[in-house]
PDB file of N, CA and C in Angstrom:
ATOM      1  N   UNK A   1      73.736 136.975  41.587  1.00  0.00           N
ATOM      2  CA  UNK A   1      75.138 136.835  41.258  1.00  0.00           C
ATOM      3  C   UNK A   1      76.001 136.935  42.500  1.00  0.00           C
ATOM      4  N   UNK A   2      75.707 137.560  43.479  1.00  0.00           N
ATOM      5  CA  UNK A   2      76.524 137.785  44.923  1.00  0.00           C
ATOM      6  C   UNK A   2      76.273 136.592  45.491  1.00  0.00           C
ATOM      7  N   UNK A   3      75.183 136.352  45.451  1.00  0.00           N
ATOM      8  CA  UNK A   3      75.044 134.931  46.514  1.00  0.00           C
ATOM      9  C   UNK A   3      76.119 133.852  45.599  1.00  0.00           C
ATOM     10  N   UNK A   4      76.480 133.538  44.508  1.00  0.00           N
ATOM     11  CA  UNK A   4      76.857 132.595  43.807  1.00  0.00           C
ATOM     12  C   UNK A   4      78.412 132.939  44.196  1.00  0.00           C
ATOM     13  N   UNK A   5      78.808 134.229  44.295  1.00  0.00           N
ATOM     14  CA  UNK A   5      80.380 134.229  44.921  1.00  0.00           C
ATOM     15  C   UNK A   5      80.495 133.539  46.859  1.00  0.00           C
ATOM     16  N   UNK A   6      79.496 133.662  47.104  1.00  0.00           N
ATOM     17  CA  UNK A   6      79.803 133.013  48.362  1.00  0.00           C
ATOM     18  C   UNK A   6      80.211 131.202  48.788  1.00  0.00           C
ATOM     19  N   UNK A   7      78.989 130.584  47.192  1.00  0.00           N
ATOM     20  CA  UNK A   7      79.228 129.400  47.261  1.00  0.00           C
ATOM     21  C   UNK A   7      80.747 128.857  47.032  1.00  0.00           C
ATOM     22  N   UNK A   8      81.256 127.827  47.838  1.00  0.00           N
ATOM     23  CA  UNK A   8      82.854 127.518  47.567  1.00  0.00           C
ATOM     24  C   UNK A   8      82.417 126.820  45.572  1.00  0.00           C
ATOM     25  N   UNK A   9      83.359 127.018  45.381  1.00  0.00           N
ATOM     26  CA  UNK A   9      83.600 126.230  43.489  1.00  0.00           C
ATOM     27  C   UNK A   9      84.799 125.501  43.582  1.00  0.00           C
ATOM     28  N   UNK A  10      84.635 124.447  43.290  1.00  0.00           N
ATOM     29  CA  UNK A  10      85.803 123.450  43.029  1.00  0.00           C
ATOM     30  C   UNK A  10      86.090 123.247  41.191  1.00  0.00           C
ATOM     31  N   UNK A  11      87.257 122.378  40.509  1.00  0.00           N
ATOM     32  CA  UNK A  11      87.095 122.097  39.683  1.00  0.00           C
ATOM     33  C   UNK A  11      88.408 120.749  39.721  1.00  0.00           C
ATOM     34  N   UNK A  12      87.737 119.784  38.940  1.00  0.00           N
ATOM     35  CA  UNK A  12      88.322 118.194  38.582  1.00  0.00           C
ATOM     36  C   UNK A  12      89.148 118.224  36.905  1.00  0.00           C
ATOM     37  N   UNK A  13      89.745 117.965  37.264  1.00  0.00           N
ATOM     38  CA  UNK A  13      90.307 117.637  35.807  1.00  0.00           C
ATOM     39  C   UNK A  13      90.752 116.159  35.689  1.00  0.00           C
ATOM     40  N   UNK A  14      91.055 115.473  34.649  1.00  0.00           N
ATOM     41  CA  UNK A  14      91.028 114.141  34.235  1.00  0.00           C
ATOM     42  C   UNK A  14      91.577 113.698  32.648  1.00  0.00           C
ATOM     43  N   UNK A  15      92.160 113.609  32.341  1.00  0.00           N
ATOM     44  CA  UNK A  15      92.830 113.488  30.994  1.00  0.00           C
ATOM     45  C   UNK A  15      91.539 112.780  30.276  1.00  0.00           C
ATOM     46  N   UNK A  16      91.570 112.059  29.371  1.00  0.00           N
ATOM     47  CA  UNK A  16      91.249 110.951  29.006  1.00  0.00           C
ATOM     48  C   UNK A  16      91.485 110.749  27.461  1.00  0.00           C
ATOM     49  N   UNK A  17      91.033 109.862  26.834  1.00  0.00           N
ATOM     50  CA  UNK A  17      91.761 109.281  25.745  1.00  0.00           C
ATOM     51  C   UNK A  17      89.858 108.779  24.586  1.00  0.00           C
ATOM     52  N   UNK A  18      90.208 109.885  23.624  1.00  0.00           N
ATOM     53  CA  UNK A  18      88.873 109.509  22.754  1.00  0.00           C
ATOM     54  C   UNK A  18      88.612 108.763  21.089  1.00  0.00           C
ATOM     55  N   UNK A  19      89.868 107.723  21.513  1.00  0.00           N
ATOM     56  CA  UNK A  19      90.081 107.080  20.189  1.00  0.00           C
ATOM     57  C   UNK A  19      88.783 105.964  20.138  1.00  0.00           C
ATOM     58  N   UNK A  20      88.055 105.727  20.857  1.00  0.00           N
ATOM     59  CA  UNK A  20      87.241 104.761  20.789  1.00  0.00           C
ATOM     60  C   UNK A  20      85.659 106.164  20.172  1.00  0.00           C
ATOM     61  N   UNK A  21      85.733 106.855  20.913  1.00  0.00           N
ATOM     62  CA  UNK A  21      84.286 107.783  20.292  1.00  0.00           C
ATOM     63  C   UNK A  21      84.708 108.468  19.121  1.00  0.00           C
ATOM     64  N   UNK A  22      86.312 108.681  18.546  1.00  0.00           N
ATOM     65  CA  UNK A  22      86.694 108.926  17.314  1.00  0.00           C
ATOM     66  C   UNK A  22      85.966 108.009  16.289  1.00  0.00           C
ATOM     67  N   UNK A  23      86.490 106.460  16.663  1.00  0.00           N
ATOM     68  CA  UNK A  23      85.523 105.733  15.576  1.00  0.00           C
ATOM     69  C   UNK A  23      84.193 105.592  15.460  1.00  0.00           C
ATOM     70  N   UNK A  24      83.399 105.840  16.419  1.00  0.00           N
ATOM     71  CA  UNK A  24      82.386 105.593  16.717  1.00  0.00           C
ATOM     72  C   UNK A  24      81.405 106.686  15.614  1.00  0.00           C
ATOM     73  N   UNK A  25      82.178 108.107  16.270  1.00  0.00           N
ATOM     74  CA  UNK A  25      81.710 109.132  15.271  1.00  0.00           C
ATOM     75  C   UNK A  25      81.907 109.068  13.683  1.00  0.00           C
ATOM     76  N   UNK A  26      82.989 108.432  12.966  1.00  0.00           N
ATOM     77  CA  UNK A  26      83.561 108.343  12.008  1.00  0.00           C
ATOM     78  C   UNK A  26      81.719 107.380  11.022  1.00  0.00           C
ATOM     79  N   UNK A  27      81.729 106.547  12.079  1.00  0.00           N
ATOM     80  CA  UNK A  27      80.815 105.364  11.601  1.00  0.00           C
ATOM     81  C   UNK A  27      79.010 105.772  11.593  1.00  0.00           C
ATOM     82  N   UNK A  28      78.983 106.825  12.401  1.00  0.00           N
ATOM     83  CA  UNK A  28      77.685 106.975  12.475  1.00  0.00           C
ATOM     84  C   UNK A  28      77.232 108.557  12.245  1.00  0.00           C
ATOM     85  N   UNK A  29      78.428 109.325  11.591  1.00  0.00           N
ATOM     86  CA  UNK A  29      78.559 111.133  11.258  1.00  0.00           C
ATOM     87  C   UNK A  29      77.772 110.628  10.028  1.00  0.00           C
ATOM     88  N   UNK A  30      77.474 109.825   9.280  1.00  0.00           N
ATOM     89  CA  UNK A  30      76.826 109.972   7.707  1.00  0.00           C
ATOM     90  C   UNK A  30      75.059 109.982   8.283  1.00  0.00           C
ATOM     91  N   UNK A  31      74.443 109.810   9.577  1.00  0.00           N
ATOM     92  CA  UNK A  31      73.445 109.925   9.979  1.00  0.00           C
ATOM     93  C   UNK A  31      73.265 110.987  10.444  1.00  0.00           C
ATOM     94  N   UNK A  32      73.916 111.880  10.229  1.00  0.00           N
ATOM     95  CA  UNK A  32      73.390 113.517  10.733  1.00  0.00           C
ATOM     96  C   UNK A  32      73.984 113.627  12.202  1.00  0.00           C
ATOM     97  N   UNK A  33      74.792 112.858  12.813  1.00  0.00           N
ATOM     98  CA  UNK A  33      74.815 112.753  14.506  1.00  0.00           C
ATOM     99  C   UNK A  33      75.592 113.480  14.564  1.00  0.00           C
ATOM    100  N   UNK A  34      75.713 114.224  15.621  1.00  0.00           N
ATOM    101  CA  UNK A  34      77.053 115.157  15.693  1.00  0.00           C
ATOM    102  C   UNK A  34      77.764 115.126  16.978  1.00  0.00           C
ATOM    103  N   UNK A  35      79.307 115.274  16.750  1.00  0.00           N
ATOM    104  CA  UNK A  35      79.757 115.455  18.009  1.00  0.00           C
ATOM    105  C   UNK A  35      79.476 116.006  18.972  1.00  0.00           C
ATOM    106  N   UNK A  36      78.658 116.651  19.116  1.00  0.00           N
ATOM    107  CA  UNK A  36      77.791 117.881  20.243  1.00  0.00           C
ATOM    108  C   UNK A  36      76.876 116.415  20.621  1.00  0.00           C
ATOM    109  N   UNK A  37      76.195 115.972  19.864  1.00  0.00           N
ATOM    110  CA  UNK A  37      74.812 114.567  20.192  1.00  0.00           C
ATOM    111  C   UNK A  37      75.632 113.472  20.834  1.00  0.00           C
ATOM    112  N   UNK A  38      76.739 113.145  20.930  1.00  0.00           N
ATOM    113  CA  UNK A  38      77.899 111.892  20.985  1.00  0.00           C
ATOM    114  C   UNK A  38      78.109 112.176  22.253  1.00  0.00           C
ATOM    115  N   UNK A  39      78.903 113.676  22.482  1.00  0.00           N
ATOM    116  CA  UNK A  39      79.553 114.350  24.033  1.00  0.00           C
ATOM    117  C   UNK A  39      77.971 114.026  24.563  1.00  0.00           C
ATOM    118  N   UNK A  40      77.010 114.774  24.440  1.00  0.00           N
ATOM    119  CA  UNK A  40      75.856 115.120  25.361  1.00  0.00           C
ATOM    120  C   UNK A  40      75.872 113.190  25.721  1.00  0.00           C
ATOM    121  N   UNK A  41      75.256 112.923  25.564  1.00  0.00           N
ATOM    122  CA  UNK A  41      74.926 111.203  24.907  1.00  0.00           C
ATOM    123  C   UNK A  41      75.705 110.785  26.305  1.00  0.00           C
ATOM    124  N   UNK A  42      77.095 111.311  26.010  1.00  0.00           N
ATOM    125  CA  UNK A  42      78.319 110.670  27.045  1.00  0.00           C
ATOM    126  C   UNK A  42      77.962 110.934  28.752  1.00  0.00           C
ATOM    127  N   UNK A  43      77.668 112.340  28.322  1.00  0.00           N
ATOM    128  CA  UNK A  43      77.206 113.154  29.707  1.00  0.00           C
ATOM    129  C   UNK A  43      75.972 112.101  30.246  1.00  0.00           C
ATOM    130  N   UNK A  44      75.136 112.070  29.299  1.00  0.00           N
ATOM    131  CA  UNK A  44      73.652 111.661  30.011  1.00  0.00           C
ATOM    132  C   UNK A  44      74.321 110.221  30.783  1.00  0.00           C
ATOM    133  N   UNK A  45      74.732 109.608  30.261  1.00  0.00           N
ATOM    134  CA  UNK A  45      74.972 108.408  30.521  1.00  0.00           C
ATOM    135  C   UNK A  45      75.685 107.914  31.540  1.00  0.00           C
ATOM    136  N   UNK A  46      76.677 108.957  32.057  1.00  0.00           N
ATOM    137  CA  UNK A  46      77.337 109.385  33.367  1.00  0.00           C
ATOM    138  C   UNK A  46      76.768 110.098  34.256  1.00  0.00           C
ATOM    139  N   UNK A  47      75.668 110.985  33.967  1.00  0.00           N
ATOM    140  CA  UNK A  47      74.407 111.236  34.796  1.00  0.00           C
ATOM    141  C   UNK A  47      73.843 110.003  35.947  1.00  0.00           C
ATOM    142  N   UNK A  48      73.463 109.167  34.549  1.00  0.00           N
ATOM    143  CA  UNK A  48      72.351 108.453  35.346  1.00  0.00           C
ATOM    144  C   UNK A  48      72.942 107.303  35.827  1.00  0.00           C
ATOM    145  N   UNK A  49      74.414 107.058  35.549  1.00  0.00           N
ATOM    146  CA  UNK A  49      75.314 105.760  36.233  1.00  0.00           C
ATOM    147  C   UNK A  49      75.802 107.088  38.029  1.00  0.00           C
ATOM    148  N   UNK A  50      75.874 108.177  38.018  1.00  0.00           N
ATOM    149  CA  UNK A  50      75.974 108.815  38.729  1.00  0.00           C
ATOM    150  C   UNK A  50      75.029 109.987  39.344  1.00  0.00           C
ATOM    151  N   UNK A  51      73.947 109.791  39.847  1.00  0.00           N
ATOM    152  CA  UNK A  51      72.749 110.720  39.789  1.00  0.00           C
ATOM    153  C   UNK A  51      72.880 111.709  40.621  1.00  0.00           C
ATOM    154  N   UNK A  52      73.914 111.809  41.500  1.00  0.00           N
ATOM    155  CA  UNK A  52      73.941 112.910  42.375  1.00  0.00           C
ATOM    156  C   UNK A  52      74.415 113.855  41.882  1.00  0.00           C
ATOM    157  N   UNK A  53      75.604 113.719  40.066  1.00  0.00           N
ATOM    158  CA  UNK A  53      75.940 114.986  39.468  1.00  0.00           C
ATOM    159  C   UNK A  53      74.456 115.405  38.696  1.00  0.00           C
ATOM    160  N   UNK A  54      73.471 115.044  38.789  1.00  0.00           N
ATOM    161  CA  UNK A  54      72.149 116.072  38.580  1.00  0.00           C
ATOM    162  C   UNK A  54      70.963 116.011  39.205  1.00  0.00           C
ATOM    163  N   UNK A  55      72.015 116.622  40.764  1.00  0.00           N
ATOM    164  CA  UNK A  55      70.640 116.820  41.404  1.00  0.00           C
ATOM    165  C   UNK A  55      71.399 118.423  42.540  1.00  0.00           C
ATOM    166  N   UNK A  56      70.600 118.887  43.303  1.00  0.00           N
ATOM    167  CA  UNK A  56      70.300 120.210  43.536  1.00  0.00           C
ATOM    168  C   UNK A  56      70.625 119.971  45.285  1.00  0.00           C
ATOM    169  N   UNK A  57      71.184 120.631  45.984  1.00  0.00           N
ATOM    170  CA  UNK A  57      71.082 120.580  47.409  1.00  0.00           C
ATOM    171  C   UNK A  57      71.129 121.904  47.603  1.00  0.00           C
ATOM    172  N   UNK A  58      69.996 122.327  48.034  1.00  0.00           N
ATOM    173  CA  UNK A  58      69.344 124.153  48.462  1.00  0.00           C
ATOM    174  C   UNK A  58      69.490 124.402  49.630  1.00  0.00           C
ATOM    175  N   UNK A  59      69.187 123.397  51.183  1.00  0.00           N
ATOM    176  CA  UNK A  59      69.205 123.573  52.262  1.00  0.00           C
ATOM    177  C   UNK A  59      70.124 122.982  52.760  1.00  0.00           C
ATOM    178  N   UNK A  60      71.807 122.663  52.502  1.00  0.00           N
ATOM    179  CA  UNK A  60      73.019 121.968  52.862  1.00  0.00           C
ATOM    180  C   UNK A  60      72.835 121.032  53.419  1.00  0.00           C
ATOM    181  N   UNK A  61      71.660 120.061  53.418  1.00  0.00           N
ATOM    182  CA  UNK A  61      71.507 118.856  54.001  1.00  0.00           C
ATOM    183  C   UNK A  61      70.520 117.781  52.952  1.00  0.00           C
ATOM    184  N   UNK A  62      69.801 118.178  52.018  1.00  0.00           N
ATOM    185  CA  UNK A  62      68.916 117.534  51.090  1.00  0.00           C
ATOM    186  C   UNK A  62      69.478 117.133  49.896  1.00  0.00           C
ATOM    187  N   UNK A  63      69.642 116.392  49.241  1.00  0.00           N
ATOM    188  CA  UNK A  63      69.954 116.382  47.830  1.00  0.00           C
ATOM    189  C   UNK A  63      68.290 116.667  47.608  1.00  0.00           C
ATOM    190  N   UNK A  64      67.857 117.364  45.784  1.00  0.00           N
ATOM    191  CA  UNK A  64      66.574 116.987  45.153  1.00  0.00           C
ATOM    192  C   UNK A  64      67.585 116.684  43.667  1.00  0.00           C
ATOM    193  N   UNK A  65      66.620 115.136  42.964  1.00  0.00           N
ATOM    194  CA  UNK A  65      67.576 114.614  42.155  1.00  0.00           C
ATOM    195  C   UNK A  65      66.584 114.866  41.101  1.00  0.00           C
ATOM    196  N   UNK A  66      66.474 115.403  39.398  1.00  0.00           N
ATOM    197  CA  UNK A  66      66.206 116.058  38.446  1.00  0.00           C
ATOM    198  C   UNK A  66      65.698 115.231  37.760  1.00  0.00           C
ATOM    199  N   UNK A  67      64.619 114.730  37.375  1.00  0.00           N
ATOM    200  CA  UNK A  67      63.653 113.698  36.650  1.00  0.00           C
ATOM    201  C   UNK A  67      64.496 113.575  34.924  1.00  0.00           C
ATOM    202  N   UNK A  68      64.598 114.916  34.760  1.00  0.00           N
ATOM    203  CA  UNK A  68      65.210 115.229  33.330  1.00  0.00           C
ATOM    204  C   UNK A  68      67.047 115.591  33.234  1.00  0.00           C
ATOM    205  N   UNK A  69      67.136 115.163  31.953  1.00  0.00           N
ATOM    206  CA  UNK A  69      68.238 115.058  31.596  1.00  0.00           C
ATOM    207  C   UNK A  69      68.795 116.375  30.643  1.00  0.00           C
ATOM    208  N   UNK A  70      68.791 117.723  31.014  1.00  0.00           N
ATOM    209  CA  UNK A  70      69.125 118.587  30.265  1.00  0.00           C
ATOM    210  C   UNK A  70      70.488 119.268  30.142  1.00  0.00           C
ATOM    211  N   UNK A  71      71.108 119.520  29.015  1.00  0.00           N
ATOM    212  CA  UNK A  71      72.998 120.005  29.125  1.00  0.00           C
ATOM    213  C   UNK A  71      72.291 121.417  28.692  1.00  0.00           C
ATOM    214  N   UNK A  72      73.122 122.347  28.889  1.00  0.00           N
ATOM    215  CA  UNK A  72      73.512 123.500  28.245  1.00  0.00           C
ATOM    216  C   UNK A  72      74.584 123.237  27.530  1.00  0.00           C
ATOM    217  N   UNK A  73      74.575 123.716  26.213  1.00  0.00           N
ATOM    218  CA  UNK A  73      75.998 123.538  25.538  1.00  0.00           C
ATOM    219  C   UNK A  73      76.310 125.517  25.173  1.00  0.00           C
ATOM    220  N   UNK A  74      77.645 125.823  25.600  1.00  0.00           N
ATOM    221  CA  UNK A  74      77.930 127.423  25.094  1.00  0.00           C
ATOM    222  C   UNK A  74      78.708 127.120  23.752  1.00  0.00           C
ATOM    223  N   UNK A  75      78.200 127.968  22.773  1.00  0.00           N
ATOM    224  CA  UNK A  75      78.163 128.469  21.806  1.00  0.00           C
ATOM    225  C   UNK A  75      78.692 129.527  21.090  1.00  0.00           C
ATOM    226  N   UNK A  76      79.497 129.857  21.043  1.00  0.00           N
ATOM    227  CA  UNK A  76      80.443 130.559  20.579  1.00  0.00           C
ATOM    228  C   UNK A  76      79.266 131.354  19.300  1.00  0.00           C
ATOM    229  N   UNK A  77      79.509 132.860  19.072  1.00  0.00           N
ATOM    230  CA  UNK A  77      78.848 133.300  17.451  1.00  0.00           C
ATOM    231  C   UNK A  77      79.911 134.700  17.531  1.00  0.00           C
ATOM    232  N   UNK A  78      79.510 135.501  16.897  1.00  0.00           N
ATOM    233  CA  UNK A  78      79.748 136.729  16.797  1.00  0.00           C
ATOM    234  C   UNK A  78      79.374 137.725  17.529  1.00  0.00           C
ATOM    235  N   UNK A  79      80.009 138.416  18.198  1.00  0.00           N
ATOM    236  CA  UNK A  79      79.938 139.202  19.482  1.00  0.00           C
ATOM    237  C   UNK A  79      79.183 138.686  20.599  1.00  0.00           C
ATOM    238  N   UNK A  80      79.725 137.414  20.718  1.00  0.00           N
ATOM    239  CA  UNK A  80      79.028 136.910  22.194  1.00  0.00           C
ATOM    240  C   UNK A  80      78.897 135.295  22.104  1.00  0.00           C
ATOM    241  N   UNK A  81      78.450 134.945  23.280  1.00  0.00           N
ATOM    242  CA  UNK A  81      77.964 133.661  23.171  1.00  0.00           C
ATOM    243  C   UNK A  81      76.363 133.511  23.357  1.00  0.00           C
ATOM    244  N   UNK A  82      75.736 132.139  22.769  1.00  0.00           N
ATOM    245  CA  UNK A  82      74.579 131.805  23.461  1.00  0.00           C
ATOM    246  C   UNK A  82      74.825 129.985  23.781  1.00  0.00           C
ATOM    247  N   UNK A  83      73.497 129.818  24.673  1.00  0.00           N
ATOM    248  CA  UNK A  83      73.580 128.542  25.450  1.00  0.00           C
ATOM    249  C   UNK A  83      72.522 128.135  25.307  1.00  0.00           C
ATOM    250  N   UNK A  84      72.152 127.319  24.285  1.00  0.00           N
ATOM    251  CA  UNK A  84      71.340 126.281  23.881  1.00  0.00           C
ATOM    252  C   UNK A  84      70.786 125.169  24.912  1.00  0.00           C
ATOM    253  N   UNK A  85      69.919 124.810  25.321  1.00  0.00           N
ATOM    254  CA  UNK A  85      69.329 123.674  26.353  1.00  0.00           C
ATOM    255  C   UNK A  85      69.342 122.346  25.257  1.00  0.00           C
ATOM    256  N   UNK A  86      69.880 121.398  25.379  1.00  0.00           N
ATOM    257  CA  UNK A  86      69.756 119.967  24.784  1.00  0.00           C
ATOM    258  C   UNK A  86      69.474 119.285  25.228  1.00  0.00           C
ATOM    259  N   UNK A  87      67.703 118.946  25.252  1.00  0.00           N
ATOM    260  CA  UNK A  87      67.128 118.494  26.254  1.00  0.00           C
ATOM    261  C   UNK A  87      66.699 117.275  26.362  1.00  0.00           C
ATOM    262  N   UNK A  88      66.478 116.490  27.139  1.00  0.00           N
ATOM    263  CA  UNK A  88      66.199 114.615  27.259  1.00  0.00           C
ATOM    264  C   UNK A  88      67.238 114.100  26.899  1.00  0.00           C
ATOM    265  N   UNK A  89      68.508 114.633  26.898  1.00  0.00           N
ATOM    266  CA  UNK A  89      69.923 113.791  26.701  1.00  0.00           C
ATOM    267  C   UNK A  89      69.939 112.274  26.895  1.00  0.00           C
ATOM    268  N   UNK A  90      69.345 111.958  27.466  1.00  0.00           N
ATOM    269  CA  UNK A  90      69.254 110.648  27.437  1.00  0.00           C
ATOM    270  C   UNK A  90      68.435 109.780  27.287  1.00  0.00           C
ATOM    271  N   UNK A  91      67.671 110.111  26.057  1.00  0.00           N
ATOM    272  CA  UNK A  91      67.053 109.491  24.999  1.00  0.00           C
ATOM    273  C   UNK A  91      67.421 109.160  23.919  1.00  0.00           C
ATOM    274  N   UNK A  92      67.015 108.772  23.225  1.00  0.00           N
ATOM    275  CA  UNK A  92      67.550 107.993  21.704  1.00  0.00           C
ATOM    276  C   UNK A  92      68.429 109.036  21.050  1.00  0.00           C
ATOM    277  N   UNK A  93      69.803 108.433  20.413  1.00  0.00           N
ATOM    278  CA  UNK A  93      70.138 110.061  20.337  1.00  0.00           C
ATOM    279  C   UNK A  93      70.273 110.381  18.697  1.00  0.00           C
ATOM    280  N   UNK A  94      69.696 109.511  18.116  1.00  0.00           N
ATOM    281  CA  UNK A  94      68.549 110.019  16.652  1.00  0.00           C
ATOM    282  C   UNK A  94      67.626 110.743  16.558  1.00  0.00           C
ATOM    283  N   UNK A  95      66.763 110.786  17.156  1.00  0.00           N
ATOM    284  CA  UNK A  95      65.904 111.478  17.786  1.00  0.00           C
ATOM    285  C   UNK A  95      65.986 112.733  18.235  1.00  0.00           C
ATOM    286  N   UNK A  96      66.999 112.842  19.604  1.00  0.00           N
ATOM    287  CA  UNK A  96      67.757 113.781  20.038  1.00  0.00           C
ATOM    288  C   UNK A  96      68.189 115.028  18.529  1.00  0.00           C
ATOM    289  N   UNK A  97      69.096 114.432  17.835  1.00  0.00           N
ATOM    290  CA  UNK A  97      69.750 114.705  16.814  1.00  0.00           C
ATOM    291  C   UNK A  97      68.739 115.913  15.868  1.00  0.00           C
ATOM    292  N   UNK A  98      67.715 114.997  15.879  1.00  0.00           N
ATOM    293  CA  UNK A  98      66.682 116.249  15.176  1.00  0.00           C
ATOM    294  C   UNK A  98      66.360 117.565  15.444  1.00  0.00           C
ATOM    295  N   UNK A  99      65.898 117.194  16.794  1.00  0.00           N
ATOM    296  CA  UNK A  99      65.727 118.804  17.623  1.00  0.00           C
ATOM    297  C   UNK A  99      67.076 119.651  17.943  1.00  0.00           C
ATOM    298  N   UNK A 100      68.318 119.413  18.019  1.00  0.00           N
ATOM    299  CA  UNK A 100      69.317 119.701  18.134  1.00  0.00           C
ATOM    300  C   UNK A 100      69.580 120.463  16.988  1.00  0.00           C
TER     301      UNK A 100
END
């Protein structure tokens, strides 16, 4: 945890507009899909059009880029949170949907 305060942290923000994955969800929620499977789905897919947001640089000069496609999603419950792994995000996301 000390070493992780040393690393600098940035953060991006970006509006954006989700009337197009509104319908999308509307049309395909009677298949069990869920907005959690839709967002992840979104992520993977901006992953792998962008591969350097999942990959690792340990020695400030290497990228190593992550074969797999895994999100953590936090989870809100009762007295606490937990963080679920949703894993192969970018695979079929019917499929996905099951193990989820």
């Amino acid at each position: 945890m000390v070493e992780s305060l040393s690393v600098p942290t940035f953060r991006v923000g970006h509006t954006i507009t989700t009337n197009a994955l509104d319908v999308l969800y509307k049309t395909i929620k009677f298949e069990g899909v869920t907005m959690t499977a839709l967002l992840a789905k979104a992520i993977a897919l901006a992953f792998v059009k962008h591969p350097l947001m999942n990959s690792s640089c340990r020695d400030g000069n290497n990228f190593t880029y992550t074969c797999r496609l895994n999100i953590v999603v936090v989870v809100a419950i009762d007295g606490g949170l937990i963080t679920p792994v949703l894993q192969d995000v970018d695979k079929e996301i019917n499929s996905n949907n099951e193990f989820w």
